[in-house]
N, C-alpha and C. Protein backbone atom coordinates (compact mmCIF):
# COMPACT_ATOMS: atom_id res chain seq x y z
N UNK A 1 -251.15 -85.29 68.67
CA UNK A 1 -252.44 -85.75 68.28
C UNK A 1 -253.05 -84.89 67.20
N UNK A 2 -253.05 -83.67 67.31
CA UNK A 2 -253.08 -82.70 66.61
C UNK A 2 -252.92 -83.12 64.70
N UNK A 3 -251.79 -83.22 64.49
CA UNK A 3 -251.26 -83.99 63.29
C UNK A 3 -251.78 -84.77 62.68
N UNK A 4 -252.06 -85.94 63.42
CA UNK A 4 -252.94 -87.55 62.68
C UNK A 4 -254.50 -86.49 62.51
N UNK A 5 -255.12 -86.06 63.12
CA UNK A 5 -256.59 -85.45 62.96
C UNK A 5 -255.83 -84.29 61.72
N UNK A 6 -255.19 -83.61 61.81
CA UNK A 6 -255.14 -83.26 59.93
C UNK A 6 -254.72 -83.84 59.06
N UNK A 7 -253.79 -84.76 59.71
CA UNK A 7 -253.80 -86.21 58.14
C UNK A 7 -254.81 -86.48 57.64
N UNK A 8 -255.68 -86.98 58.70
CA UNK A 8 -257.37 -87.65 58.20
C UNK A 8 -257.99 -86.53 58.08
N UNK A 9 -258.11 -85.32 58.10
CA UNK A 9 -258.65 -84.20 56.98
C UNK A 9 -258.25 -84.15 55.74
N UNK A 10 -256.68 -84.28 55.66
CA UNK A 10 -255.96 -83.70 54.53
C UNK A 10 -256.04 -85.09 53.22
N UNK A 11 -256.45 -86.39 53.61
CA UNK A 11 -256.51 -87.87 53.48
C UNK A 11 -257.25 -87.85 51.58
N UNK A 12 -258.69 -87.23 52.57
CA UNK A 12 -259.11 -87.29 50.99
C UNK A 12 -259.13 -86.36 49.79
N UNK A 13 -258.47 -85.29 50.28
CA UNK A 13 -257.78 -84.07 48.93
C UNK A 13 -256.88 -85.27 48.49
N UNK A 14 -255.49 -85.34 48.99
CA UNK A 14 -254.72 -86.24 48.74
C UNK A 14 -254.81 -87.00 47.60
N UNK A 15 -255.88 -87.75 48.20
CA UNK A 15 -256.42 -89.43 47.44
C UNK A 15 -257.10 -88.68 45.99
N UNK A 16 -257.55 -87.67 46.08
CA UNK A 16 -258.63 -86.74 44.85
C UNK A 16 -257.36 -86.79 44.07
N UNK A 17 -256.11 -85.94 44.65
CA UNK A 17 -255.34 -85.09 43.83
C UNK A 17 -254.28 -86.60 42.92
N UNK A 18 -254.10 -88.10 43.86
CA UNK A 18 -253.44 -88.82 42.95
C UNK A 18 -254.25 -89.44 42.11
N UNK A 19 -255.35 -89.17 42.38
CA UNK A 19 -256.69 -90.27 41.46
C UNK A 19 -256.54 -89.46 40.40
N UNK A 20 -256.66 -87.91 40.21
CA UNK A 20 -257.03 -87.17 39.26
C UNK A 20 -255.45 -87.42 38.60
N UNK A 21 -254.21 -87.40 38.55
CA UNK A 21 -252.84 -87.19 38.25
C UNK A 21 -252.90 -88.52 37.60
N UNK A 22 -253.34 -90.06 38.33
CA UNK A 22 -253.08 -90.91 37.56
C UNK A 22 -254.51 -91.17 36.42
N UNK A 23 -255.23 -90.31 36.38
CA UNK A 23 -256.36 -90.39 35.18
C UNK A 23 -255.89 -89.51 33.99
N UNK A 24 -255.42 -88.24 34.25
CA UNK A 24 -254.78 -87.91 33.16
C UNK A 24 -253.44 -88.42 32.28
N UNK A 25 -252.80 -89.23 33.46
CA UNK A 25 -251.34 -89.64 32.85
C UNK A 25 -252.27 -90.94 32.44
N UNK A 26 -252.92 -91.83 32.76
CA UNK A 26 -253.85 -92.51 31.51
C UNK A 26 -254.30 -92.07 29.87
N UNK A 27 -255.21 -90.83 30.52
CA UNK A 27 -255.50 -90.68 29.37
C UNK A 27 -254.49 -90.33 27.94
N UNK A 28 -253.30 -89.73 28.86
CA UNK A 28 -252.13 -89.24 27.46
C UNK A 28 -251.45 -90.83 27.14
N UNK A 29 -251.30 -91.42 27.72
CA UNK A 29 -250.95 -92.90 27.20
C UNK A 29 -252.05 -93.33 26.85
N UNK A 30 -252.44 -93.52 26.78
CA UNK A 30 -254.08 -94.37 26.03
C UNK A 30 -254.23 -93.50 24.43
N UNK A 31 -253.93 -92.53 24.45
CA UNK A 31 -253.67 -91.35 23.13
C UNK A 31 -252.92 -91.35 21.92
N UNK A 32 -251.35 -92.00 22.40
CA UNK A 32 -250.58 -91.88 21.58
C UNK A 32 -250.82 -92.92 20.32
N UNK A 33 -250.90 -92.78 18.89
CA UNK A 33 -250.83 -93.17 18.13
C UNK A 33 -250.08 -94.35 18.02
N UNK A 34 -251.06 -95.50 17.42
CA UNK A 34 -250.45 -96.77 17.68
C UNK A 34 -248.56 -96.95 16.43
N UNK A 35 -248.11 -97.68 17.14
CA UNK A 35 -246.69 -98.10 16.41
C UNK A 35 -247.18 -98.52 14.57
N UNK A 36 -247.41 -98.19 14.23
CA UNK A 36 -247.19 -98.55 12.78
C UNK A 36 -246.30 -100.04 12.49
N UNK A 37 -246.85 -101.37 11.80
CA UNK A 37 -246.49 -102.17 11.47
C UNK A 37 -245.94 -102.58 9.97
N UNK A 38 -246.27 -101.58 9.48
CA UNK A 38 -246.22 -102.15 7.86
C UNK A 38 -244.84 -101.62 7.05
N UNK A 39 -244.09 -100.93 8.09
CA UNK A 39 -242.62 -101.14 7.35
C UNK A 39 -242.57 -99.16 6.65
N UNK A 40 -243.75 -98.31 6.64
CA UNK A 40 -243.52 -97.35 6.03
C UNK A 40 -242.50 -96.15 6.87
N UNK A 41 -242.32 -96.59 8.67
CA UNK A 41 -241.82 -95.86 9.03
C UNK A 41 -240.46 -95.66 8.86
N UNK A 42 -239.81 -97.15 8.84
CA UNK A 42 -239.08 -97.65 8.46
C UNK A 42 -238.23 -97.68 7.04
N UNK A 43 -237.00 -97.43 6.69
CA UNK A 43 -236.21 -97.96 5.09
C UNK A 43 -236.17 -99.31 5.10
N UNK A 44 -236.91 -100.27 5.38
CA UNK A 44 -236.75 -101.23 4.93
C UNK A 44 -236.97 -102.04 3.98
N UNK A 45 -236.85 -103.13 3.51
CA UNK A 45 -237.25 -103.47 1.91
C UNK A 45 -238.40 -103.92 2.08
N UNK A 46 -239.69 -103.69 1.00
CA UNK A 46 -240.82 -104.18 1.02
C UNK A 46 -241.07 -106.00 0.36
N UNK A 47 -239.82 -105.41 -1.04
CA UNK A 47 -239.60 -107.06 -1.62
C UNK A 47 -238.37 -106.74 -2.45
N UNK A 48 -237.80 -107.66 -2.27
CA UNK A 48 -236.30 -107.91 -3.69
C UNK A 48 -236.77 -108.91 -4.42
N UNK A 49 -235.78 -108.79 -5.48
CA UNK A 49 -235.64 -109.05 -6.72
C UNK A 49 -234.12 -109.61 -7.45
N UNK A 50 -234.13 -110.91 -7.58
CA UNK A 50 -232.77 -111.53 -8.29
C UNK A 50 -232.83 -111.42 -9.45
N UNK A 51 -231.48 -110.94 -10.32
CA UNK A 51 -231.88 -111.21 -11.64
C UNK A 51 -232.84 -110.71 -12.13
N UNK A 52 -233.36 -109.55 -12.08
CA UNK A 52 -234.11 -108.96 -12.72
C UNK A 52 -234.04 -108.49 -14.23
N UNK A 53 -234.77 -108.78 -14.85
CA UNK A 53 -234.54 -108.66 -16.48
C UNK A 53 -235.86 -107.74 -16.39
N UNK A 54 -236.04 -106.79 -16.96
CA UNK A 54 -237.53 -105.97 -17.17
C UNK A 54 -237.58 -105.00 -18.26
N UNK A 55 -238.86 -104.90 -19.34
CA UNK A 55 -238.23 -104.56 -20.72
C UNK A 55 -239.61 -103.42 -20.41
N UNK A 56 -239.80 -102.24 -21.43
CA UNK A 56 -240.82 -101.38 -21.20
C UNK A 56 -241.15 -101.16 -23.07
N UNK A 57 -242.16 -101.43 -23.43
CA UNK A 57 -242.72 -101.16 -24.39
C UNK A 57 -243.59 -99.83 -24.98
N UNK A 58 -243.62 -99.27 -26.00
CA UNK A 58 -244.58 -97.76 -26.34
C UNK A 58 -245.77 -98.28 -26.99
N UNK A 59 -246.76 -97.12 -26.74
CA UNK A 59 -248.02 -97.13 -27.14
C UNK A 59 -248.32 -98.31 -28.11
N UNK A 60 -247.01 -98.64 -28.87
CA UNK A 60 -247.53 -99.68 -30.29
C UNK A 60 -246.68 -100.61 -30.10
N UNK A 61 -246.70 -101.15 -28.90
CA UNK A 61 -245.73 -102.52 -28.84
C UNK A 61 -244.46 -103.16 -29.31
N UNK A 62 -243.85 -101.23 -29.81
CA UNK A 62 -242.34 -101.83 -29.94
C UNK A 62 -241.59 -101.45 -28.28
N UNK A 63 -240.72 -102.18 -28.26
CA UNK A 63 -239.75 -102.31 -26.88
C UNK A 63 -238.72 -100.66 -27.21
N UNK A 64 -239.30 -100.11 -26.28
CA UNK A 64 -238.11 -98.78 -25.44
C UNK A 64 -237.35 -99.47 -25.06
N UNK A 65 -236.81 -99.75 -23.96
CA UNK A 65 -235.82 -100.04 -23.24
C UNK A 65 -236.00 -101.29 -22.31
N UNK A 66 -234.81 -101.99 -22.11
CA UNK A 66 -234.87 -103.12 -21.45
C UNK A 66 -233.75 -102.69 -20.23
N UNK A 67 -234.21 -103.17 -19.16
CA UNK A 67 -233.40 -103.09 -17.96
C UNK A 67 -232.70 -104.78 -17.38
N UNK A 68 -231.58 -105.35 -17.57
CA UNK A 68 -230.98 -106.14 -16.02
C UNK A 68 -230.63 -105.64 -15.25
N UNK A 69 -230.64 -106.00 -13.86
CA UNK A 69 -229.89 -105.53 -13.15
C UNK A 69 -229.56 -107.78 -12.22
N UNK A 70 -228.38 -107.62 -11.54
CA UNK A 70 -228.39 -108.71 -10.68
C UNK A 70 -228.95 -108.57 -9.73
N UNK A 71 -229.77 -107.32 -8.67
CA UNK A 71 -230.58 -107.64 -7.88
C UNK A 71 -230.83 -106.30 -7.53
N UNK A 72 -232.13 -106.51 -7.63
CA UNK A 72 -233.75 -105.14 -7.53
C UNK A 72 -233.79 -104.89 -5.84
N UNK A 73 -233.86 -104.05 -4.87
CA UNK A 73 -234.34 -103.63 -3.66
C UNK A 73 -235.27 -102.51 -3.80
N UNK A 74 -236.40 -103.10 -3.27
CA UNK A 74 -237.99 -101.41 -3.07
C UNK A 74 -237.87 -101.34 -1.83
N UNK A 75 -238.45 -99.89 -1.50
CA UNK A 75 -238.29 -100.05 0.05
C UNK A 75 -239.60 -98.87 -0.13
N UNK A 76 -240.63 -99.30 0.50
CA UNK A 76 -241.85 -98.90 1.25
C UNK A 76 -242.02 -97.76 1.91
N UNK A 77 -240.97 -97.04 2.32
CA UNK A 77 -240.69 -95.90 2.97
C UNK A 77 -241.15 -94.55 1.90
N UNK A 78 -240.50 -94.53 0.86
CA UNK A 78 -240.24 -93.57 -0.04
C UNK A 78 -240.42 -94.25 -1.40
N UNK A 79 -241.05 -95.39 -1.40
CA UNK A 79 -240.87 -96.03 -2.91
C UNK A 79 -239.81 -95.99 -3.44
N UNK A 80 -238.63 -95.91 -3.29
CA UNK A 80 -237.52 -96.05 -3.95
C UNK A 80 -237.36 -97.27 -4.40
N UNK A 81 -236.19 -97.48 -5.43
CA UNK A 81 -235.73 -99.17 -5.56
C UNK A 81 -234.27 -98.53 -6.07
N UNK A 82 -233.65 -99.99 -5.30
CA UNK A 82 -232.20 -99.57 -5.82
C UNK A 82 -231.99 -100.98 -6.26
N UNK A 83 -230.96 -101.02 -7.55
CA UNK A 83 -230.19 -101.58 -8.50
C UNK A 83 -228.32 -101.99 -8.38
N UNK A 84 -228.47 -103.50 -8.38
CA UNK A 84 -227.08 -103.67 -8.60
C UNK A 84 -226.81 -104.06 -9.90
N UNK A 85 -225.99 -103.55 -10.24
CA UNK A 85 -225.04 -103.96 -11.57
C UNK A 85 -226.51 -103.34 -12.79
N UNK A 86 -226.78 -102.42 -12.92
CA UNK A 86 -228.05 -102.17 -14.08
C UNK A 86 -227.03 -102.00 -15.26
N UNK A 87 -227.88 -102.69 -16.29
CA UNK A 87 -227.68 -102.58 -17.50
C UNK A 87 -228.53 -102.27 -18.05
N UNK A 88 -228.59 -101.35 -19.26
CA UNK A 88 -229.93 -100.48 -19.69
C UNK A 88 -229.28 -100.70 -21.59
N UNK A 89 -230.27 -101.57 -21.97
CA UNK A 89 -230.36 -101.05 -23.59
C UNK A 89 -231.64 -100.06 -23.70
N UNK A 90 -231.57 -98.93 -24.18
CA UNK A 90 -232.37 -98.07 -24.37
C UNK A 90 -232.73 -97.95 -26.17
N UNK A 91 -234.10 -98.24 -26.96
CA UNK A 91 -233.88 -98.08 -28.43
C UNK A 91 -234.11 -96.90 -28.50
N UNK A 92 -235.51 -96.75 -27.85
CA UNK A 92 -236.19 -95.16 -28.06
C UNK A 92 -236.51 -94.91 -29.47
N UNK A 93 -236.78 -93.46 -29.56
CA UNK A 93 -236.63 -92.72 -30.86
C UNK A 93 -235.35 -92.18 -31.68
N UNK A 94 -234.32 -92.18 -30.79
CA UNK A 94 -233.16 -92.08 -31.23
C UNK A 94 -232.18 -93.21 -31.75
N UNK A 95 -230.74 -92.99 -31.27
CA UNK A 95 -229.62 -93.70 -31.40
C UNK A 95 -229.52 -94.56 -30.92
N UNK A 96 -229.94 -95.98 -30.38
CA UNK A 96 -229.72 -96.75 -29.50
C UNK A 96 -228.90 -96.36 -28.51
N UNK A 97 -228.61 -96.67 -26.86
CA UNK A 97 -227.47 -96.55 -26.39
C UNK A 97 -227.80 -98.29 -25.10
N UNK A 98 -226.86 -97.87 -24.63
CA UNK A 98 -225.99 -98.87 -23.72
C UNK A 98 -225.67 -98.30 -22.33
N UNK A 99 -226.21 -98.37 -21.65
CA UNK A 99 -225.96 -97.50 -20.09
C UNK A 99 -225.69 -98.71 -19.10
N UNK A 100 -224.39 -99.03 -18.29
CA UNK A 100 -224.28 -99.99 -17.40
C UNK A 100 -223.53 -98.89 -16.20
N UNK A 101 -223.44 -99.55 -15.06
CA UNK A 101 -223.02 -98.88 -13.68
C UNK A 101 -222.77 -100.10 -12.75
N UNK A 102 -222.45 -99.90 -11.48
CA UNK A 102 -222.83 -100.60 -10.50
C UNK A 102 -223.71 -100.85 -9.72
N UNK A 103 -224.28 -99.05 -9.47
CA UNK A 103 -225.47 -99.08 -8.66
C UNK A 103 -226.14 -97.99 -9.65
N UNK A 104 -227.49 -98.21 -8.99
CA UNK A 104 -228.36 -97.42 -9.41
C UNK A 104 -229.55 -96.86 -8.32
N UNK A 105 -230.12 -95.92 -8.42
CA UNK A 105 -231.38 -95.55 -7.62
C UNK A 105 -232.61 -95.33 -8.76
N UNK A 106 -233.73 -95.65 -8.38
CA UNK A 106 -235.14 -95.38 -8.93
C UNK A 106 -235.95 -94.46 -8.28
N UNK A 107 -236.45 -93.50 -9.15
CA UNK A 107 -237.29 -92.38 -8.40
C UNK A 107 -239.02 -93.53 -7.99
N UNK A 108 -239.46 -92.65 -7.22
CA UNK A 108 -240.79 -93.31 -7.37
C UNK A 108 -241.81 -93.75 -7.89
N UNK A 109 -241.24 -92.76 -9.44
CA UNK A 109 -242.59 -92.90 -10.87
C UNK A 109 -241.75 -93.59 -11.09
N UNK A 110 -240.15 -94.18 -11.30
CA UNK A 110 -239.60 -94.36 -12.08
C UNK A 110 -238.72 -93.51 -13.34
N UNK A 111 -239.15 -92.14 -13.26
CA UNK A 111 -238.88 -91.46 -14.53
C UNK A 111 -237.37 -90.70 -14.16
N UNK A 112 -236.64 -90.99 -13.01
CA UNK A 112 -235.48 -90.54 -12.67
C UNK A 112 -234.46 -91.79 -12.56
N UNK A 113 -233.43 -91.86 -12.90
CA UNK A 113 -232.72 -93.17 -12.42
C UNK A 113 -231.17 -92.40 -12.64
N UNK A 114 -230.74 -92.40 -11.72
CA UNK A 114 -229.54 -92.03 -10.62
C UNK A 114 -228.47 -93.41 -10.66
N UNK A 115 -227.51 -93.64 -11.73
CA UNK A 115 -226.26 -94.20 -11.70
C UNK A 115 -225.29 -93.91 -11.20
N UNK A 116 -224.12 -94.69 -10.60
CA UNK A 116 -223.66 -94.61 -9.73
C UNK A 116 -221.99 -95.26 -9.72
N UNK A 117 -220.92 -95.44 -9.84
CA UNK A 117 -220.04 -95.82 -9.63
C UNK A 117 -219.39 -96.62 -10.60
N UNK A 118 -218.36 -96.33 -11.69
CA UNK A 118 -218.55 -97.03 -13.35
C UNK A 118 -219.11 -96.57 -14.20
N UNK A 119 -219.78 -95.51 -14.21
CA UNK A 119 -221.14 -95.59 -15.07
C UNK A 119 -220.12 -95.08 -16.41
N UNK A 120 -221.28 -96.38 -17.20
CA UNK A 120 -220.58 -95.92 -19.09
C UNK A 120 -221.93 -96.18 -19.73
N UNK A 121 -221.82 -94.66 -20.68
CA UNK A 121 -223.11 -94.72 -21.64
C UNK A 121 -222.59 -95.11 -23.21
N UNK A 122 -222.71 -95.99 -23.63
CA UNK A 122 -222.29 -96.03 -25.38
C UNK A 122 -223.58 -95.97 -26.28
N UNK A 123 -223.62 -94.44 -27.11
CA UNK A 123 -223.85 -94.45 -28.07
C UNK A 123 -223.43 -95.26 -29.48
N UNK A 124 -224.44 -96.71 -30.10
CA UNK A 124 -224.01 -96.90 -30.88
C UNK A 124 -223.69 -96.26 -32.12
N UNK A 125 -222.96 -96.75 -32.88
CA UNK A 125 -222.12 -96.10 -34.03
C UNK A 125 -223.61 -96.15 -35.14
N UNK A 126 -223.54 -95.23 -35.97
CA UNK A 126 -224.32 -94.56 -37.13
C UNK A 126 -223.72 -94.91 -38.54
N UNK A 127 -224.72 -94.92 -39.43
CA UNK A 127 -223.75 -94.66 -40.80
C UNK A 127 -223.06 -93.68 -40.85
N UNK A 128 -223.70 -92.24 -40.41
CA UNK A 128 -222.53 -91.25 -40.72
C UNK A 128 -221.82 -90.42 -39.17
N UNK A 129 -222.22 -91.20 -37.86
CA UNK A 129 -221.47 -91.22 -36.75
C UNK A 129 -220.76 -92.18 -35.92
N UNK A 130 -219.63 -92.08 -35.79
CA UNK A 130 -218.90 -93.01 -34.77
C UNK A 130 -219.50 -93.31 -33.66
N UNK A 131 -219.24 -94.27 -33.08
CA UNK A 131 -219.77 -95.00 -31.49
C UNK A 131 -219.14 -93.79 -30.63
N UNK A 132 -220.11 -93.52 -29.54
CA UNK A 132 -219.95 -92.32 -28.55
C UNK A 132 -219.94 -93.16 -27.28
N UNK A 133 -218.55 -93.07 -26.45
CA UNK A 133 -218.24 -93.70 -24.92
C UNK A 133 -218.80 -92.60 -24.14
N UNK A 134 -219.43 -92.59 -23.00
CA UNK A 134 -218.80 -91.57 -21.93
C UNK A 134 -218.63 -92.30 -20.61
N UNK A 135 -217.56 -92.51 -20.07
CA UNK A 135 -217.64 -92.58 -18.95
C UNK A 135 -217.33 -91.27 -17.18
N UNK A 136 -218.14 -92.08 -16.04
CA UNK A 136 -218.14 -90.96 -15.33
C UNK A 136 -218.39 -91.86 -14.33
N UNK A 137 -218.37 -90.95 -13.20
CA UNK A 137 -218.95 -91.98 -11.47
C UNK A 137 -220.46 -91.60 -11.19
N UNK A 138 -221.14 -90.66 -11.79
CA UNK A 138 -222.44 -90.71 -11.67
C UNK A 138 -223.40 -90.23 -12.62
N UNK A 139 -224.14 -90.29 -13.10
CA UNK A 139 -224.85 -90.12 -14.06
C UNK A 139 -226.82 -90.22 -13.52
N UNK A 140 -227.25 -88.86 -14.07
CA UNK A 140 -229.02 -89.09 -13.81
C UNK A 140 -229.66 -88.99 -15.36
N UNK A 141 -230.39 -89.91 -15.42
CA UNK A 141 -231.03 -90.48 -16.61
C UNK A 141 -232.54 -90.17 -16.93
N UNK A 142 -233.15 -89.48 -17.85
CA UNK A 142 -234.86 -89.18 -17.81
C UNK A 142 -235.06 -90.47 -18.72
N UNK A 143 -235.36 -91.47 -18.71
CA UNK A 143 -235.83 -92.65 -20.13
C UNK A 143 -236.84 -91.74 -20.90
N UNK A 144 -237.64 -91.17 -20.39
CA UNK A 144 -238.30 -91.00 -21.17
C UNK A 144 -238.47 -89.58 -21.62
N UNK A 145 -237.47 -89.12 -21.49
CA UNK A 145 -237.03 -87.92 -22.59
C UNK A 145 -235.98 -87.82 -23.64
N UNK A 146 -235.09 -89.27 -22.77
CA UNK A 146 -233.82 -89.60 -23.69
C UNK A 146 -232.79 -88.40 -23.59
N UNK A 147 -232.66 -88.23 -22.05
CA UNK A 147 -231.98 -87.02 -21.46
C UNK A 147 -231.46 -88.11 -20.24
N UNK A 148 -229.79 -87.56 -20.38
CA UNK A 148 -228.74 -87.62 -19.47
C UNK A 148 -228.33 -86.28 -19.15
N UNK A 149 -227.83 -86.48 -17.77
CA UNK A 149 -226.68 -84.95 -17.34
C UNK A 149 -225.85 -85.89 -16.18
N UNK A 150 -225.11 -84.87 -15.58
CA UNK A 150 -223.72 -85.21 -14.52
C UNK A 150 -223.29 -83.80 -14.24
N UNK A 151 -222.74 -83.40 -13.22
CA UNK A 151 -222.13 -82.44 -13.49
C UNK A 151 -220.87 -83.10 -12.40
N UNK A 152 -220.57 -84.23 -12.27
CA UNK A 152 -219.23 -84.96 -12.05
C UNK A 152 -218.24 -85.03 -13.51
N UNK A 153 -216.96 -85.07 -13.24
CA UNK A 153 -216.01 -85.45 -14.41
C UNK A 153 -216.66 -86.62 -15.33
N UNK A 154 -215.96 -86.10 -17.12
CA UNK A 154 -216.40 -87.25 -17.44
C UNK A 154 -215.19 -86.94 -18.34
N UNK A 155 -215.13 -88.51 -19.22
CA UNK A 155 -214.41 -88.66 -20.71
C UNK A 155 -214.90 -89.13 -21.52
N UNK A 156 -215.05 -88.31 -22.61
CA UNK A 156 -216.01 -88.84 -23.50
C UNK A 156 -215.07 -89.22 -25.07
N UNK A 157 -215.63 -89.94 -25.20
CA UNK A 157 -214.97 -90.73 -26.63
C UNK A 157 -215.78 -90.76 -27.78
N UNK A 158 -215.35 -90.10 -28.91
CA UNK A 158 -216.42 -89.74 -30.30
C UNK A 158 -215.42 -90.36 -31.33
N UNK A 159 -215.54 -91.85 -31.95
CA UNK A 159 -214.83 -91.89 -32.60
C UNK A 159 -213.13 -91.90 -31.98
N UNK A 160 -211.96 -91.66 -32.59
CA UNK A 160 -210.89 -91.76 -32.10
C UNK A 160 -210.98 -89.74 -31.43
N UNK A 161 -211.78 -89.39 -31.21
CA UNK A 161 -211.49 -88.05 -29.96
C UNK A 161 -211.85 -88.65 -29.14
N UNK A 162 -210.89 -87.75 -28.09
CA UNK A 162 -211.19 -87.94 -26.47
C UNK A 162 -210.95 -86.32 -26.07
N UNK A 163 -211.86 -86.49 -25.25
CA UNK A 163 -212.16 -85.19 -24.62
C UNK A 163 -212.61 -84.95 -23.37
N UNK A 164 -212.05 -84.72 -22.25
CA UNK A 164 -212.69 -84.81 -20.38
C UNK A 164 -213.33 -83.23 -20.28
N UNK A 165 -213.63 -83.41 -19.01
CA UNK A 165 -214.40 -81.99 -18.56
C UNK A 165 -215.10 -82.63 -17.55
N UNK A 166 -216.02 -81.64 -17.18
CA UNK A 166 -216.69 -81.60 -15.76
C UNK A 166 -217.96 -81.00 -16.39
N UNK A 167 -218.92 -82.01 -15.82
CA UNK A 167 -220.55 -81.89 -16.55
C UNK A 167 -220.96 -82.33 -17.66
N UNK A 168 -222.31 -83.03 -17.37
CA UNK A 168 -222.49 -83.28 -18.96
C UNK A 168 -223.94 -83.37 -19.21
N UNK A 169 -224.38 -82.81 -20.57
CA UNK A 169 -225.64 -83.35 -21.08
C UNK A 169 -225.62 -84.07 -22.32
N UNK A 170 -226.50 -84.60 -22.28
CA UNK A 170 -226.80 -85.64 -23.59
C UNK A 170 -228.03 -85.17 -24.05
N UNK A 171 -228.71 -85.35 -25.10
CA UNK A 171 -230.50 -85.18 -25.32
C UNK A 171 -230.08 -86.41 -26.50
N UNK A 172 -230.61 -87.42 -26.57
CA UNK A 172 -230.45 -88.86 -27.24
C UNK A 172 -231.44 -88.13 -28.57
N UNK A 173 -232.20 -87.74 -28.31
CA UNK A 173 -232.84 -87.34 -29.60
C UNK A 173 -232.66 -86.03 -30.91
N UNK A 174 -231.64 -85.31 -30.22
CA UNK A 174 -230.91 -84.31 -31.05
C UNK A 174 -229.88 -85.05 -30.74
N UNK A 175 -229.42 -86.22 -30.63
CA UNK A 175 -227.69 -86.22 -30.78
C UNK A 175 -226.82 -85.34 -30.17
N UNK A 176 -227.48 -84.15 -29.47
CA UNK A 176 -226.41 -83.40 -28.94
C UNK A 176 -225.81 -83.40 -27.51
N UNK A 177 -223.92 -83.36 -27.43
CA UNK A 177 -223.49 -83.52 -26.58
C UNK A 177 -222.96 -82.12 -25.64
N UNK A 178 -223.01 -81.68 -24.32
CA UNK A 178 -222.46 -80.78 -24.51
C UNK A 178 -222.08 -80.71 -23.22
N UNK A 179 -220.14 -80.61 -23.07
CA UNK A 179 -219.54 -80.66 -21.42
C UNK A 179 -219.52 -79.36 -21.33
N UNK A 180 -220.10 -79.05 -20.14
CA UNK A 180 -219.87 -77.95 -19.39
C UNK A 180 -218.81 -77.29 -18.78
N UNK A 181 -217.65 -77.75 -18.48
CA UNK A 181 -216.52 -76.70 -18.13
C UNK A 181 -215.14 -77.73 -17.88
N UNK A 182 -213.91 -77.01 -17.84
CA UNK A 182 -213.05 -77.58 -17.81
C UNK A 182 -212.77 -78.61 -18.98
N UNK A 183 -213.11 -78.23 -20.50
CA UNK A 183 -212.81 -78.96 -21.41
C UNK A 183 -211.54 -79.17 -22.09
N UNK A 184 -211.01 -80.37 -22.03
CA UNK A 184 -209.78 -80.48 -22.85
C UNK A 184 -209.84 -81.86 -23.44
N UNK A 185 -209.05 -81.98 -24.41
CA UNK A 185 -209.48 -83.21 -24.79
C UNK A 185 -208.41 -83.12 -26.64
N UNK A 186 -208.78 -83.78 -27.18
CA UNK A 186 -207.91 -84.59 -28.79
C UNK A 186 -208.77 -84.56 -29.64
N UNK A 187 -208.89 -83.80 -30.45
CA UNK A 187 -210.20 -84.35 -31.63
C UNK A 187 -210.03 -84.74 -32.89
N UNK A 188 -209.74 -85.50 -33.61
CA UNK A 188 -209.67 -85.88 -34.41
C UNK A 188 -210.40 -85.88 -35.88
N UNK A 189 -209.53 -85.27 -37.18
CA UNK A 189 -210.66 -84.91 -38.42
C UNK A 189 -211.36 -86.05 -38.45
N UNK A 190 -212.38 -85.52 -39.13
CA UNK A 190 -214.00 -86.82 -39.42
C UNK A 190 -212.81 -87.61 -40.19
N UNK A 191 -212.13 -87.53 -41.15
CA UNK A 191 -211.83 -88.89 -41.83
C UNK A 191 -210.52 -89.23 -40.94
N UNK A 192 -209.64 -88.90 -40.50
CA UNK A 192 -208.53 -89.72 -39.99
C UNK A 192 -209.22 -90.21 -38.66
């Protein structure tokens, strides 16, 4: 008998101590920050793009550079966009060139673009310079400095030279090329 008369003492601590246990495990669920709907937690695409043709013009309405690609992906996460098949005529202030790949990545301003698998840049030919090939498997591009680098293999073609190595810069507006290591290659006099 003893027992049941301290149950029914002990009854309403008890009842205090699960009332209070299930008010706090409320309150930390009632707390947590709602699920996010809008895709930023997420890599997913915000919108694509078929066939994308997109051209960028300077201060005085002549055309920089024109971009295709066969199909544009943004993704909301990180602003990125990635590129299949990009093709890039670039006029600029320089040499014209020709930049195609398979893939591509877009920084978030845009001012980085990360080629990818194929990638060939052709410098067109000059009155007093030959058409410049390079090909490589990746290539990062500034448009708007008219600056390439790699420091993956490349082969580059000046005219009838060929020349490979590992690394590369371009500056489109000095014309200057310059592989970084492991150079070998064929060069050929300016007139033959």
């Amino acid at each position: 008998m003893r027992s049941i008369g301290r149950w029914h003492s002990l009854y309403p601590v008890v009842m205090i101590g699960l009332l209070a246990a299930l008010t706090l495990w409320l309150s930390r669920a009632m707390n947590f920050e709602p699920v996010r709907q809008d895709g930023k937690l997420r890599h997913d695409p915000d919108y694509v793009v078929d066939n994308l043709n997109g051209k960028r013009f300077d201060d005085h309405g002549k055309l920089q550079y024109s971009l295709v690609a066969d199909h544009m992906v943004h993704f909301a996460d990180d602003e990125s966009t990635e590129l299949t098949n990009p093709r890039v005529l670039h006029l600029g202030r320089g040499t014209p060139l020709r930049i195609s790949a398979l893939r591509a990545n877009l920084s978030k301003d845009g001012k980085i673009v990360t080629l990818n698998e194929n990638v060939r840049l052709v410098r067109d030919a000059a009155k007093d310079k030959p058409q410049m090939t390079l090909t490589t498997t990746t290539l990062t591009v500034l448009p708007d400095d008219e600056f390439a680098s790699t420091a993956a293999p490349v082969t580059l073609t000046h005219g009838k030279s060929v020349v490979n190595g590992t690394g590369f810069e371009y500056n489109n507006l000095t014309a200057v090329a310059v592989l970084k290591a492991n150079v070998r290659g064929v060069l050929q006099p300016k007139g033959g």
